[in-house]
Protein backbone atom coordinates (compact mmCIF):
# COMPACT_ATOMS: atom_id res chain seq x y z
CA UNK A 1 -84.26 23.84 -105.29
CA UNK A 2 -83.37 26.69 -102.48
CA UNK A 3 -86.08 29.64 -101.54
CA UNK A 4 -85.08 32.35 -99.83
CA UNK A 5 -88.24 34.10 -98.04
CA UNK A 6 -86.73 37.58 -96.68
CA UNK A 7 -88.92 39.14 -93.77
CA UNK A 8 -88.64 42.03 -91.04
CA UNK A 9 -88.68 45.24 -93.66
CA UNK A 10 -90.70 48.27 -92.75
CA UNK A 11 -90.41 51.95 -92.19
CA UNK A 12 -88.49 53.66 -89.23
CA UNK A 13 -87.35 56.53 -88.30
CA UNK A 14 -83.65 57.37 -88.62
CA UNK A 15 -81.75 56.52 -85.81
CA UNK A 16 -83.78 53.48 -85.14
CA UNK A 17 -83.43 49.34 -85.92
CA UNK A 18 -84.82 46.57 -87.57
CA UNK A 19 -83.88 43.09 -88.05
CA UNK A 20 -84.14 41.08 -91.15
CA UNK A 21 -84.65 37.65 -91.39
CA UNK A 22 -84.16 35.08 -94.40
CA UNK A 23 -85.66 31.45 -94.15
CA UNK A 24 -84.48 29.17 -96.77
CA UNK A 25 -85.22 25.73 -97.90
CA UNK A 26 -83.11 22.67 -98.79
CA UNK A 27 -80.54 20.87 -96.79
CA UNK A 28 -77.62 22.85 -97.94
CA UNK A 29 -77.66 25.99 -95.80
CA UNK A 30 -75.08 25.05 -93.28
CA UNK A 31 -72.50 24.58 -96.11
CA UNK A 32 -73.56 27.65 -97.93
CA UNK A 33 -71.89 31.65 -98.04
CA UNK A 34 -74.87 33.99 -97.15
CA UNK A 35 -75.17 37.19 -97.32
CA UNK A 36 -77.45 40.86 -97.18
CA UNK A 37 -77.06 43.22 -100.78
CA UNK A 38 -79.48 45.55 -101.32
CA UNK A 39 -80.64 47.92 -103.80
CA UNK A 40 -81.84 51.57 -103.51
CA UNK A 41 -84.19 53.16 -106.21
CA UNK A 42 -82.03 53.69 -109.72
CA UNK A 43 -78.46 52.61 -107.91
CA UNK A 44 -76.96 49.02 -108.87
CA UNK A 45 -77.49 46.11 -105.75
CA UNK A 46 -74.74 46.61 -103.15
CA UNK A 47 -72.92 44.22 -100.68
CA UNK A 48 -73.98 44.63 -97.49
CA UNK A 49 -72.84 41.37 -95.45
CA UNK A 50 -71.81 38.18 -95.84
CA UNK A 51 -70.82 35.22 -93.42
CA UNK A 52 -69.14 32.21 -94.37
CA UNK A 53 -70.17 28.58 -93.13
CA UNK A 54 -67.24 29.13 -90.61
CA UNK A 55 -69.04 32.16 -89.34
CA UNK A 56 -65.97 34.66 -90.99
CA UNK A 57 -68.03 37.53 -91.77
CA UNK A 58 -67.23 40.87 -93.52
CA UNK A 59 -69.28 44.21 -94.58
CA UNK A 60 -69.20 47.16 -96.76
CA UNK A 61 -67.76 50.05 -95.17
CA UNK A 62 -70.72 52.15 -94.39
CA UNK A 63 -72.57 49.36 -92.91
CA UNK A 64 -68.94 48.40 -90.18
CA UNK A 65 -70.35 49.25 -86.66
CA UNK A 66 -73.88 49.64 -87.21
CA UNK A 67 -74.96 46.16 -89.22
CA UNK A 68 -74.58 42.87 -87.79
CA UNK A 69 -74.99 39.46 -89.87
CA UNK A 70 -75.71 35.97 -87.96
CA UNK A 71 -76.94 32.82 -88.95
CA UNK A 72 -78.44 30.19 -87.02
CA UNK A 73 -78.30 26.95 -89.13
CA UNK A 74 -80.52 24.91 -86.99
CA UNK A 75 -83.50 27.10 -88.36
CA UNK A 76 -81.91 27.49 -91.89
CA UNK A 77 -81.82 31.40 -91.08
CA UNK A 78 -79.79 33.87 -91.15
CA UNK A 79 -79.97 37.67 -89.87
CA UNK A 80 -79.31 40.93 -90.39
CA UNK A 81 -79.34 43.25 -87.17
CA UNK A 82 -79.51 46.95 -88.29
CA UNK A 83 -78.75 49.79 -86.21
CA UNK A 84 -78.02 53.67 -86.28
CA UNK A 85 -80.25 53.41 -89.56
CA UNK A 86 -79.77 56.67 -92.12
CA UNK A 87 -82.24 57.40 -94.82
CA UNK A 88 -79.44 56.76 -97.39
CA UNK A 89 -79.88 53.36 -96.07
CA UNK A 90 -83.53 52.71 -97.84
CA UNK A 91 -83.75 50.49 -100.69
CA UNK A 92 -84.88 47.08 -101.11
CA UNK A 93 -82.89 44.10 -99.13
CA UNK A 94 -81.98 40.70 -100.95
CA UNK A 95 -80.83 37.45 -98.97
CA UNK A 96 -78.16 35.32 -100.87
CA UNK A 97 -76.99 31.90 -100.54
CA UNK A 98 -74.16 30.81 -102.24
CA UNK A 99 -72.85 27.12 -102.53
CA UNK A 100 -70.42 25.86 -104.89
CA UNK A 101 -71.34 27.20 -108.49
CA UNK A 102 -75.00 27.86 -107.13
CA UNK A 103 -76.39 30.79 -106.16
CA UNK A 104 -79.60 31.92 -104.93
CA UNK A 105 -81.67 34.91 -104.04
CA UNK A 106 -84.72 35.62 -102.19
CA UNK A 107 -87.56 38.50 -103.49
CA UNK A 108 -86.47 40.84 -101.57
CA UNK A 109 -87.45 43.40 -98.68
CA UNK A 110 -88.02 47.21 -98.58
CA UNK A 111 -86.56 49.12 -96.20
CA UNK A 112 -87.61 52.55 -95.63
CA UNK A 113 -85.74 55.04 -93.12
CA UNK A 114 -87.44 58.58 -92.99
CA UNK A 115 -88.95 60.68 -90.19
């Protein structure tokens, strides 16, 4: 069984970073899809990133330039480097790992942006 642990939320101020992190377990990271949604406060989860095993990676519009996903598969981890942050960009952050016909999701990280 895979679980996600998501880490790295906070608040900041607009204009500023913060980098999530998302540990899983098992031994099928490397050959696993993962990827960022997230969910703000009575909107439906969104795509933010995903990267492929290959390292292909591709975003949601308002997140190209100013998010980066990465994934180190030596520490069953992967990233999400956030810059330029808005306040439309608070809401809760969910890790995802997908492999074959399984998918999994961690519990999630709040994100606030607001001066």
């Amino acid at each position: 069984q895979v679980q996600l642990v998501e880490s790295g939320g906070g608040l900041v101020q607009p204009g500023g970073s913060l980098r999530l992190s998302c540990a899983a377990s098992g031994n099928i990271f490397s050959f696993s899809t993962l990827g960022w949604y997230r969910q703000a406060p009575g909107k439906q989860r969104e795509l933010v990133a995903t990267i492929t095993r290959e390292g292909s990676t591709n975003y949601a519009d308002s997140m190209k330039g100013r998010f980066t996903i990465s994934r180190d598969n030596a520490k069953n981890t992967v990233y999400l480097q956030m810059n330029s942050l808005k306040p439309e960009d608070t809401a809760v952050y969910y890790c995802n790992q997908r492999y074959l016909w399984h998918e999994y999701w961690g519990q999630g990280t709040q994100v606030t942006v607001s001066s």
